[in-house]
N, C-alpha and C. Protein backbone atom coordinates (compact mmCIF):
# COMPACT_ATOMS: atom_id res chain seq x y z
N UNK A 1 0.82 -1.18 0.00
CA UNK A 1 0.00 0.00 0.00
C UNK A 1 0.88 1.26 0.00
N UNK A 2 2.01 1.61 0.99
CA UNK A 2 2.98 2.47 0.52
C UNK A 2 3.68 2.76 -0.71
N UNK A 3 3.52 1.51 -1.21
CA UNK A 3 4.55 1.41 -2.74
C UNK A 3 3.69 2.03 -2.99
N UNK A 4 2.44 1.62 -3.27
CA UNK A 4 1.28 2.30 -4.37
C UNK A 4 1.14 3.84 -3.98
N UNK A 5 1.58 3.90 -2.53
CA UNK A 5 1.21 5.92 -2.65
C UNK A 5 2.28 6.27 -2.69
N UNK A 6 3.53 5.61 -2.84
CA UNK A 6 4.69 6.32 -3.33
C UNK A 6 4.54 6.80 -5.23
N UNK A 7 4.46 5.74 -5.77
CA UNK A 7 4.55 5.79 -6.94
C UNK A 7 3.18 7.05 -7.09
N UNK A 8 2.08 7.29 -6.87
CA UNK A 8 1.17 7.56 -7.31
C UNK A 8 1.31 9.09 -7.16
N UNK A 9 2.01 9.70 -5.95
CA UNK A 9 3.02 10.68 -5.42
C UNK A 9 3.44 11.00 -6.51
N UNK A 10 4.19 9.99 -6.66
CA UNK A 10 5.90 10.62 -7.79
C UNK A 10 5.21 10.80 -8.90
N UNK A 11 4.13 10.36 -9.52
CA UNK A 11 3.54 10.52 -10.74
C UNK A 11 2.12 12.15 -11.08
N UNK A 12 2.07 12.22 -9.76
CA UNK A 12 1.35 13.49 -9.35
C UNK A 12 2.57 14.55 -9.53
N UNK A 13 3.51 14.52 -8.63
CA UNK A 13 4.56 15.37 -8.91
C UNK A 13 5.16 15.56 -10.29
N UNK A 14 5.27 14.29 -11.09
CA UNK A 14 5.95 15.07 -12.22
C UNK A 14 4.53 15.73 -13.56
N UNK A 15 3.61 15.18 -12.91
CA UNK A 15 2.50 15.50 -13.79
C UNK A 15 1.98 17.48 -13.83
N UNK A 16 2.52 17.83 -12.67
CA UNK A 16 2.46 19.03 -11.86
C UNK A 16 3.54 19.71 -12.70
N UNK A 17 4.67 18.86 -12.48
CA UNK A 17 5.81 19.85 -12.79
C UNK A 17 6.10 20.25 -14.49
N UNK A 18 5.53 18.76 -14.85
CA UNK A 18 5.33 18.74 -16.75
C UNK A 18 4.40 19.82 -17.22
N UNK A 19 3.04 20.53 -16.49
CA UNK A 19 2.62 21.21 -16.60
C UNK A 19 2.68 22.70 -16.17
N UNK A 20 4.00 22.79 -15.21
CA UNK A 20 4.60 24.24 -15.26
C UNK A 20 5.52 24.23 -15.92
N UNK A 21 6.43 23.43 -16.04
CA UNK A 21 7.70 23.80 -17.24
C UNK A 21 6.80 24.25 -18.64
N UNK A 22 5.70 23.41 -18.79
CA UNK A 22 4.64 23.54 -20.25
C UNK A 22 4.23 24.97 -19.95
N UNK A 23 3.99 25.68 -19.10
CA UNK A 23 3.26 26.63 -19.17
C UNK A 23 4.48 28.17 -19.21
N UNK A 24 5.72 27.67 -18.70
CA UNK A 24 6.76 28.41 -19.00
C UNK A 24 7.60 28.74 -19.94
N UNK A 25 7.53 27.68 -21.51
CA UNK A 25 7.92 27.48 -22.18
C UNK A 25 6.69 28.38 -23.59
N UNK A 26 6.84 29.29 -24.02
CA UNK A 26 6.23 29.99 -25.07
C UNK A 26 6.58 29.43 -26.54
N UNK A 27 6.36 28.82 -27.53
CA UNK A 27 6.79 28.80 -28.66
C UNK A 27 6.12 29.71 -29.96
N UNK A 28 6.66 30.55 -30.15
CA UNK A 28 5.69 31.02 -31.82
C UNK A 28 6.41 31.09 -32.95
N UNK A 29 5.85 31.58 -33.91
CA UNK A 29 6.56 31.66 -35.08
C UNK A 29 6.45 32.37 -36.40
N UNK A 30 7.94 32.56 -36.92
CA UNK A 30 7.34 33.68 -37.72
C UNK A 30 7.95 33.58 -39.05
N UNK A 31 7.19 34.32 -40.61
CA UNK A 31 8.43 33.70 -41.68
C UNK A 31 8.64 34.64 -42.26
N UNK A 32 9.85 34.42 -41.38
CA UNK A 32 11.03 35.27 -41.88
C UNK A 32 11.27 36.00 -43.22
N UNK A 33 11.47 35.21 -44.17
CA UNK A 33 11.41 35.70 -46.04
C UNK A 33 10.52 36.65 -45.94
N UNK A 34 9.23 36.39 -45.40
CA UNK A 34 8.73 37.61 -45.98
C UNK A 34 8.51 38.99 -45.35
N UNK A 35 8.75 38.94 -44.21
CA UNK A 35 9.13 40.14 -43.60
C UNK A 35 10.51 40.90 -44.56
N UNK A 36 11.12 40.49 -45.18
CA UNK A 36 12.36 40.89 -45.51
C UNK A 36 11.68 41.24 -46.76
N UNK A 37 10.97 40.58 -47.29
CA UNK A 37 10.38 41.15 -48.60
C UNK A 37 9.17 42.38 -48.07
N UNK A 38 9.02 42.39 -47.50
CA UNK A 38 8.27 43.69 -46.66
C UNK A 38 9.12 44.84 -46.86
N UNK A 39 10.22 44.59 -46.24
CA UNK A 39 10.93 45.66 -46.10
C UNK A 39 11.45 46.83 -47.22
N UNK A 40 11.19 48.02 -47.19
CA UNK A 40 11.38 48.81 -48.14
C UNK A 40 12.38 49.01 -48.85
N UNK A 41 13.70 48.64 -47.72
CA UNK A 41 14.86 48.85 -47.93
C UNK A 41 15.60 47.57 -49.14
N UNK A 42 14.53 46.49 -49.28
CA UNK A 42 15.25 45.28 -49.81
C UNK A 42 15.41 46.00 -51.13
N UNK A 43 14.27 46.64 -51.85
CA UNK A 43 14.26 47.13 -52.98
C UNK A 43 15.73 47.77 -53.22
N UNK A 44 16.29 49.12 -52.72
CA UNK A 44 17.55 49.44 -52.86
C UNK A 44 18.58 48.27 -52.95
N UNK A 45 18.74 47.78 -51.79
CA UNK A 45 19.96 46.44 -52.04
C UNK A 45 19.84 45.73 -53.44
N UNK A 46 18.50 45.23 -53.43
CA UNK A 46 18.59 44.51 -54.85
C UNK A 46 18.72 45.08 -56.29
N UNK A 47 18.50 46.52 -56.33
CA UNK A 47 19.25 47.30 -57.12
C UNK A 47 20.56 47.33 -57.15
N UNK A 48 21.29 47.50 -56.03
CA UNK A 48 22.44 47.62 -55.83
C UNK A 48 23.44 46.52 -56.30
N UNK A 49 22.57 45.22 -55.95
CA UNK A 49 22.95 43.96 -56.79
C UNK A 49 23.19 43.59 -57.94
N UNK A 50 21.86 44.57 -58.52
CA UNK A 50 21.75 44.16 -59.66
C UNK A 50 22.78 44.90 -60.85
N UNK A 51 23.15 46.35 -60.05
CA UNK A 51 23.98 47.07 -60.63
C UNK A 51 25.46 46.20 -60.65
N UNK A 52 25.94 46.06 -59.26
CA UNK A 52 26.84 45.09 -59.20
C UNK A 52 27.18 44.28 -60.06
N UNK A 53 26.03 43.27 -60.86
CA UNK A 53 26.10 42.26 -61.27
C UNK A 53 26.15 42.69 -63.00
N UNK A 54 25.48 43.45 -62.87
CA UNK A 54 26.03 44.21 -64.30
C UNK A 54 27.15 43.94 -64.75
N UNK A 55 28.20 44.78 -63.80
CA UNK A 55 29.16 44.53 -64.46
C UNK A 55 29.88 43.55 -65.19
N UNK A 56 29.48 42.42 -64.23
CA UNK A 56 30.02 41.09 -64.71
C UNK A 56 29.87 40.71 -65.96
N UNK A 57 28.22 41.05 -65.40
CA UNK A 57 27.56 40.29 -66.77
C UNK A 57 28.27 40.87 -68.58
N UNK A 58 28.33 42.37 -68.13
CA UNK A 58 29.07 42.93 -69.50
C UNK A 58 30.34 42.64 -69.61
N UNK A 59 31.27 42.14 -68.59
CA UNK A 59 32.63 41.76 -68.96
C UNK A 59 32.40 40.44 -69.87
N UNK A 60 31.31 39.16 -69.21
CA UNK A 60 31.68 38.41 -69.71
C UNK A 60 30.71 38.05 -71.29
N UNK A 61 30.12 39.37 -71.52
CA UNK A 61 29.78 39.15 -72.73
C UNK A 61 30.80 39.53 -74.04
N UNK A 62 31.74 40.82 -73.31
CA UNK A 62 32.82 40.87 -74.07
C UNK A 62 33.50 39.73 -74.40
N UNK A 63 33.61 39.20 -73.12
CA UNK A 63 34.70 37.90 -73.46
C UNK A 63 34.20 37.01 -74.48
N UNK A 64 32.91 36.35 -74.18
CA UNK A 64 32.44 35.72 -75.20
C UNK A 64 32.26 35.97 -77.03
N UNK A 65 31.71 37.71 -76.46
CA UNK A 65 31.74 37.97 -78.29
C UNK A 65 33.35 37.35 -79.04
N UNK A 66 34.34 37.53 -77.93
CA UNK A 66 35.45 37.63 -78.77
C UNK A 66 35.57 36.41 -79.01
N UNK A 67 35.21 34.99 -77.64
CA UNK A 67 35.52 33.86 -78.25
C UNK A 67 34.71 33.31 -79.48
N UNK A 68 33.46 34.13 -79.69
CA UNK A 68 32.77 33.67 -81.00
C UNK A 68 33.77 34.43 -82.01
N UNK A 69 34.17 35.61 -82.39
CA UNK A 69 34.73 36.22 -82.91
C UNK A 69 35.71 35.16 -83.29
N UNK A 70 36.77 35.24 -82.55
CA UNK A 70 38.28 33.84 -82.75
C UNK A 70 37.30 32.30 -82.93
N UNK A 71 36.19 31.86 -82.65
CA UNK A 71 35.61 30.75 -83.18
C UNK A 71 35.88 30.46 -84.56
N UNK A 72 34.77 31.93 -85.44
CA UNK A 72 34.50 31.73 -86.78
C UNK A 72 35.67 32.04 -87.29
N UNK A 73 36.65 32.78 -86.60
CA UNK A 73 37.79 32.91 -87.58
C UNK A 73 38.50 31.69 -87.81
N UNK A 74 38.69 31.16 -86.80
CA UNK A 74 39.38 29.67 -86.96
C UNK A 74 38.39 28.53 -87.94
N UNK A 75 37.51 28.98 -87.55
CA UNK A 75 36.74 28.13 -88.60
C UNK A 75 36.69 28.51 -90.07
N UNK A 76 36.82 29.60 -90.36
CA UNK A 76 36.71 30.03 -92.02
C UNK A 76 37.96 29.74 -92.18
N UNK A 77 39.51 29.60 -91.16
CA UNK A 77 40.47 29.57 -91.96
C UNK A 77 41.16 27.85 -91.65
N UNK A 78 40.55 27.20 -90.92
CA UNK A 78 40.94 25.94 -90.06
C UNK A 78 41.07 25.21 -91.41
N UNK A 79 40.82 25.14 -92.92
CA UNK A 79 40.78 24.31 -93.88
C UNK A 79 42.82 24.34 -94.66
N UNK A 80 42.98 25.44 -94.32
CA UNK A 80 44.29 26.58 -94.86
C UNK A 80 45.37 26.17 -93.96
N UNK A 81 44.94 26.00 -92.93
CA UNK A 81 45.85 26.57 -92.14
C UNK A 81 46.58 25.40 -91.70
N UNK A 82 48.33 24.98 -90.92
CA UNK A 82 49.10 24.28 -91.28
C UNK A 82 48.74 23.50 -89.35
N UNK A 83 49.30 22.67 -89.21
CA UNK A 83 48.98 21.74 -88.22
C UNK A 83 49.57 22.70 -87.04
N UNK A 84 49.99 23.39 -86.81
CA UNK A 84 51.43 23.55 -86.01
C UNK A 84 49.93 25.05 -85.63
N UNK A 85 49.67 25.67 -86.69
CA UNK A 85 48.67 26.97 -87.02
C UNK A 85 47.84 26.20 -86.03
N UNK A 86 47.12 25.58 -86.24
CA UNK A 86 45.80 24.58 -86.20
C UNK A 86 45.59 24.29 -84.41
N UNK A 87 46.90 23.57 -84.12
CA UNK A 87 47.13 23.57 -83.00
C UNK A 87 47.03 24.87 -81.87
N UNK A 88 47.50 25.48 -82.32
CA UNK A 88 48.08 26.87 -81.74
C UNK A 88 46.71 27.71 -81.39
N UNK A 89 45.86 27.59 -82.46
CA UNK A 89 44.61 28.07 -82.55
C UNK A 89 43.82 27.79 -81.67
N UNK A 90 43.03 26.12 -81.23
CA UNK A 90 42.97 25.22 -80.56
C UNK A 90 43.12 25.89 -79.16
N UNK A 91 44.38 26.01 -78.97
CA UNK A 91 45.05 25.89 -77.73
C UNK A 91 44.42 27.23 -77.59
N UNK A 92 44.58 28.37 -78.24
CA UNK A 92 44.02 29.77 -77.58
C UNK A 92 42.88 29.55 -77.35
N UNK A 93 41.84 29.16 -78.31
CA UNK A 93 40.34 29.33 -77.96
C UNK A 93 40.00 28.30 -76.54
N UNK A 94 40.85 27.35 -75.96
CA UNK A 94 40.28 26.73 -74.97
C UNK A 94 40.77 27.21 -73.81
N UNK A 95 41.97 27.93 -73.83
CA UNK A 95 42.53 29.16 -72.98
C UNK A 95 41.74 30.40 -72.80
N UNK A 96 41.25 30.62 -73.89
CA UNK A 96 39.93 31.47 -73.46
C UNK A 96 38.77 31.40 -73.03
N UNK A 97 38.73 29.78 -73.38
CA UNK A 97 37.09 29.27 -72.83
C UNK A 97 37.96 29.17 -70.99
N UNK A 98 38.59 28.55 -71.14
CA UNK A 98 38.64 28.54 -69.86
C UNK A 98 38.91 29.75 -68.63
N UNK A 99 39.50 31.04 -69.03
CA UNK A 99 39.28 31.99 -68.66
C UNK A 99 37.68 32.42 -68.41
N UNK A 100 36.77 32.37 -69.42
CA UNK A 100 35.73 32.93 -68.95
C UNK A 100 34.85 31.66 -68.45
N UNK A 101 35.16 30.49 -68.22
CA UNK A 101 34.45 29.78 -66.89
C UNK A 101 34.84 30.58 -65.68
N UNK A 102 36.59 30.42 -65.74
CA UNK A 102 36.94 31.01 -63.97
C UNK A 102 36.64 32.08 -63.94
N UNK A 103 36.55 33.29 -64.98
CA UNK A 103 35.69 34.48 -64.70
C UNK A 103 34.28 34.56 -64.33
N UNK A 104 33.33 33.57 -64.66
CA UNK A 104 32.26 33.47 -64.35
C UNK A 104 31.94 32.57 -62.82
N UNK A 105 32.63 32.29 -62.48
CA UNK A 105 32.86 30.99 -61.12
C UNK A 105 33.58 32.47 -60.07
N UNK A 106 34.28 33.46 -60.49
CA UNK A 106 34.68 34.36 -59.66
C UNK A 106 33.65 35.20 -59.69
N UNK A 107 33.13 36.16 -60.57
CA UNK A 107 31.87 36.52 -61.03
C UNK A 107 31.06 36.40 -59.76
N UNK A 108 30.12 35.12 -60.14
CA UNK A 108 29.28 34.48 -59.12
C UNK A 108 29.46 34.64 -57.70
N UNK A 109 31.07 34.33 -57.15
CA UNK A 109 31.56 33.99 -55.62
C UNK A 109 30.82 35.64 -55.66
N UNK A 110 31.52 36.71 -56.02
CA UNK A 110 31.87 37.72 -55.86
C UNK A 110 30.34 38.38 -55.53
N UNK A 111 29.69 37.70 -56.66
CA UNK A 111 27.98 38.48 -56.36
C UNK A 111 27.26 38.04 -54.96
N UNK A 112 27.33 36.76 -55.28
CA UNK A 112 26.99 35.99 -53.98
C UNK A 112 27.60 36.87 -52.22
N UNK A 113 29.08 37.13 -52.67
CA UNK A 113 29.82 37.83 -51.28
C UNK A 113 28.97 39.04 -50.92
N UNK A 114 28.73 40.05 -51.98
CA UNK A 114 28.26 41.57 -52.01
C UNK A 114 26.57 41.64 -51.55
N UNK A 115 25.97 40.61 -52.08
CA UNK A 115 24.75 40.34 -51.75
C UNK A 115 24.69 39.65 -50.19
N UNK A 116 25.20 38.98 -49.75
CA UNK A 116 24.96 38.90 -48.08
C UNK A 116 26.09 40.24 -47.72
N UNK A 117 26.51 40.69 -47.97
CA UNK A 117 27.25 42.24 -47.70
C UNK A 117 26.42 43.14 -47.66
N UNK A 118 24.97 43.27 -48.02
CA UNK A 118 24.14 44.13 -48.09
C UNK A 118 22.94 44.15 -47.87
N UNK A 119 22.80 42.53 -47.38
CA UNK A 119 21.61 42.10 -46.73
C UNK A 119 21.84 42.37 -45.52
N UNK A 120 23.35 41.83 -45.13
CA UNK A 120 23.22 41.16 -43.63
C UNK A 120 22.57 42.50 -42.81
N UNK A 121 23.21 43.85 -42.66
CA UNK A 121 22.07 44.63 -42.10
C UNK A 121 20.90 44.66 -42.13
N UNK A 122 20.07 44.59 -42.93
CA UNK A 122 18.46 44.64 -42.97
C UNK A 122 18.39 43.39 -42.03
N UNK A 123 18.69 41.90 -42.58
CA UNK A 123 18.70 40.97 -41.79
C UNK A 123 18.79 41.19 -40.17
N UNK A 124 19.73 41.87 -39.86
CA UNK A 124 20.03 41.45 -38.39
C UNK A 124 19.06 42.52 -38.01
N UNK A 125 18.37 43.68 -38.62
CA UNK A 125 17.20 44.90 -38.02
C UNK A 125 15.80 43.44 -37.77
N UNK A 126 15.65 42.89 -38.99
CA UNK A 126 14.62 42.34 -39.05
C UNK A 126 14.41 40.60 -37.74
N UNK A 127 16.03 40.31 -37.68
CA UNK A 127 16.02 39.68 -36.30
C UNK A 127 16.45 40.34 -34.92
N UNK A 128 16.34 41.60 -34.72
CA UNK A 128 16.28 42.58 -33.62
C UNK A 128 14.70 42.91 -32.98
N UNK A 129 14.27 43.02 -34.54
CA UNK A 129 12.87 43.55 -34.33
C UNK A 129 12.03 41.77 -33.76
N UNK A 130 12.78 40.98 -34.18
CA UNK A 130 12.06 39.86 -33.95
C UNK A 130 12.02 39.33 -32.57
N UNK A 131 13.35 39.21 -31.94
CA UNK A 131 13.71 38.96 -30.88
C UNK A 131 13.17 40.14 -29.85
N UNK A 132 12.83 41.64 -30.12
CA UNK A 132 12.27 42.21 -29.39
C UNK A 132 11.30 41.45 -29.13
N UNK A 133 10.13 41.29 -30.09
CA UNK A 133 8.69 40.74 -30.05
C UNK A 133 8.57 39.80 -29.42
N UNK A 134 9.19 38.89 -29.66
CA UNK A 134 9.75 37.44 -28.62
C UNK A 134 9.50 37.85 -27.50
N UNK A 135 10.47 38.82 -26.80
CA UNK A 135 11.09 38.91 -25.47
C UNK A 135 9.59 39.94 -24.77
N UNK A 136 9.19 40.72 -25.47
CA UNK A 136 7.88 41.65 -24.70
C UNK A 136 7.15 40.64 -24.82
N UNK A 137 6.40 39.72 -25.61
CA UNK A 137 5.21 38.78 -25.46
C UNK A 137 5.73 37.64 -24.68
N UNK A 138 7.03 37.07 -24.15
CA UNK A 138 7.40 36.24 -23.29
C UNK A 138 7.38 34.43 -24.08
N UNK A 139 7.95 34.76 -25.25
CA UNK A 139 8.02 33.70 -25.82
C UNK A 139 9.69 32.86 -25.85
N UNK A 140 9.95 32.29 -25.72
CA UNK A 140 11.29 31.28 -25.26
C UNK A 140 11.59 30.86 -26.49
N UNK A 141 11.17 30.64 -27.99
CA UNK A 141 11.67 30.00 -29.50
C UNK A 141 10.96 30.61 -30.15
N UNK A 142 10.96 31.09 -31.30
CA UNK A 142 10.13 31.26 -32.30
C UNK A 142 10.92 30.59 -33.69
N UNK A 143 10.43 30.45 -33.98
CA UNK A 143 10.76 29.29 -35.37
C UNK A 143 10.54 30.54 -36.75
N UNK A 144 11.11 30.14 -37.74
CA UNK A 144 11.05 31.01 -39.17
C UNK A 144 10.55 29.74 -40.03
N UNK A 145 9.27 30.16 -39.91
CA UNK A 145 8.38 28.83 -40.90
C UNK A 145 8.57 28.72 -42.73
N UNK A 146 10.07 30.29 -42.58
CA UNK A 146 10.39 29.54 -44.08
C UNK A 146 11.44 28.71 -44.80
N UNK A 147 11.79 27.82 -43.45
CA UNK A 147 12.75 27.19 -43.61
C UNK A 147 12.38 25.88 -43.16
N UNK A 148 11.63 25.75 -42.21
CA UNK A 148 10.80 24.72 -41.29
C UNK A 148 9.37 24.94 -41.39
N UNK A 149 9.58 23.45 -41.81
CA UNK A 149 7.67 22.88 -41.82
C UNK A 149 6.84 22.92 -40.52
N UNK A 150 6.01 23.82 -39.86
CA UNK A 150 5.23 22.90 -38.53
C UNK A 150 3.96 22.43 -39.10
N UNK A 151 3.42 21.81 -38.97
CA UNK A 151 2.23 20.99 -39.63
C UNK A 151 0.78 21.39 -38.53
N UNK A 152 1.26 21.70 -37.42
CA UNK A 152 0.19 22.38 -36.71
C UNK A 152 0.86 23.57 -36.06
N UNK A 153 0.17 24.65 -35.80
CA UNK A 153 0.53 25.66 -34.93
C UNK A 153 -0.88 26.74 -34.77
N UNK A 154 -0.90 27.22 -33.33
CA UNK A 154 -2.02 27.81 -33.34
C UNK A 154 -1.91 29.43 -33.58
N UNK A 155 -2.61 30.15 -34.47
CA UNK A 155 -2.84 31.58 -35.17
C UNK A 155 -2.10 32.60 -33.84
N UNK A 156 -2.82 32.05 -32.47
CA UNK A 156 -2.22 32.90 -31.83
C UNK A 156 -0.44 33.07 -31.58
N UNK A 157 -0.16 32.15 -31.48
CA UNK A 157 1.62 32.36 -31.49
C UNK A 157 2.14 32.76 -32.72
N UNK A 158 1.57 33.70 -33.96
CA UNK A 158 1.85 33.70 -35.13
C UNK A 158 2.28 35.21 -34.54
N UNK A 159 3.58 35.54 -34.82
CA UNK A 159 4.19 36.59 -34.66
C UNK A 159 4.56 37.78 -35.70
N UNK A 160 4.41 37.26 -36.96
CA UNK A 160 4.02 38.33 -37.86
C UNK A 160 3.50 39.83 -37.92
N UNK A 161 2.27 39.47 -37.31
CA UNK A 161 1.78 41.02 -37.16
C UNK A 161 2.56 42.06 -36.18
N UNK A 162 2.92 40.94 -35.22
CA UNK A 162 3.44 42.45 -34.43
C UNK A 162 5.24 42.64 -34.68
N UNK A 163 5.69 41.71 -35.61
CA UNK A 163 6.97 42.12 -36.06
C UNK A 163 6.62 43.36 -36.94
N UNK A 164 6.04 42.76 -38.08
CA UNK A 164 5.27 44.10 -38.95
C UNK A 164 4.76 45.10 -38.43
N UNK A 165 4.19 45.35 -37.26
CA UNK A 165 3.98 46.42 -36.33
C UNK A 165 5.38 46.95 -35.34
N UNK A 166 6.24 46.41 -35.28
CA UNK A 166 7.25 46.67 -34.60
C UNK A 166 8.38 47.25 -35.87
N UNK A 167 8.26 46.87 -36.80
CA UNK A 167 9.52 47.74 -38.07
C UNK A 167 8.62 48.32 -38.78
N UNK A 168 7.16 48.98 -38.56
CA UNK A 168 6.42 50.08 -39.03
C UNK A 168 6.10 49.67 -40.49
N UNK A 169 5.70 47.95 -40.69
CA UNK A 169 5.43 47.73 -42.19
C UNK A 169 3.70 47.83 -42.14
N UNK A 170 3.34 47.41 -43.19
CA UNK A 170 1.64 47.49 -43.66
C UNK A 170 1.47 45.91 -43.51
């Protein structure tokens, strides 16, 4: 009979305690992407990108016109021309192809670098503003549901609105 009100004890107690840790623990959540697409400021950056990326893009169309350029020439004269010519030819145009891969593979790194170079501020406003909201409504996790699936969650822990009310969006 003691065993039985021991155990029945210990199972009251943690049933108690499972339901204050539960009631201390806040989870909500919020997605992220689009708050950032909210933001007014993304518009500039992605200009800024896009200007950026310009450039590239016109270097490596130069490059290319020229390797079409040295293409057809080698080709209108590749019938003429002596093995040693032939070779030589060959060898430049794949020296050039291969220049404008690694120009385009640097290109890329380079856009890729400048673009989190010009996010990461907005980013870290938009997880400031988040973690405020968190911390005044007394929530312990909030999740960015655009990276993670939850398959249930209830409307009220949806933190959206008052992020969007906290960085003054519509």
């Amino acid at each position: 009979m003691k065993k039985q009100f021991k155990v029945a004890l210990v199972a009251i107690c943690m049933l108690f305690m499972g339901s204050f840790a539960k009631a201390q623990t806040k989870i909500g959540y919020v997605q992220f992407d689009q708050v950032m697409q909210l933001m007014p400021e993304l518009k500039t950056i992605q200009g800024q990108i896009s200007a950026y990326q310009k450039t590239y893009v016109d270097q490596l169309t130069t490059m290319n016109n020229e390797l079409n350029t040295k293409g057809q020439a080698y080709q209108a004269k590749q019938a003429t021309m002596t093995d040693a010519a032939r070779t030589s030819a060959q060898s430049e145009l794949g020296d050039l192809q291969k220049r404008i891969q690694d120009y385009q593979n640097t290109a890329q790194q380079q856009v890729e670098a400048k673009s989190q170079e010009l996010i990461k501020p907005l980013s870290d406003k938009v997880r400031t503003a988040i973690s405020a909201v968190a911390k005044e409504k007394g929530y312990a996790y909030v999740f960015n549901t655009s990276q993670t699936e939850l398959i249930v969650s209830p409307a009220t822990d949806d933190l959206m609105p008052a992020v969007k009310l906290k960085l003054g969006l519509k």
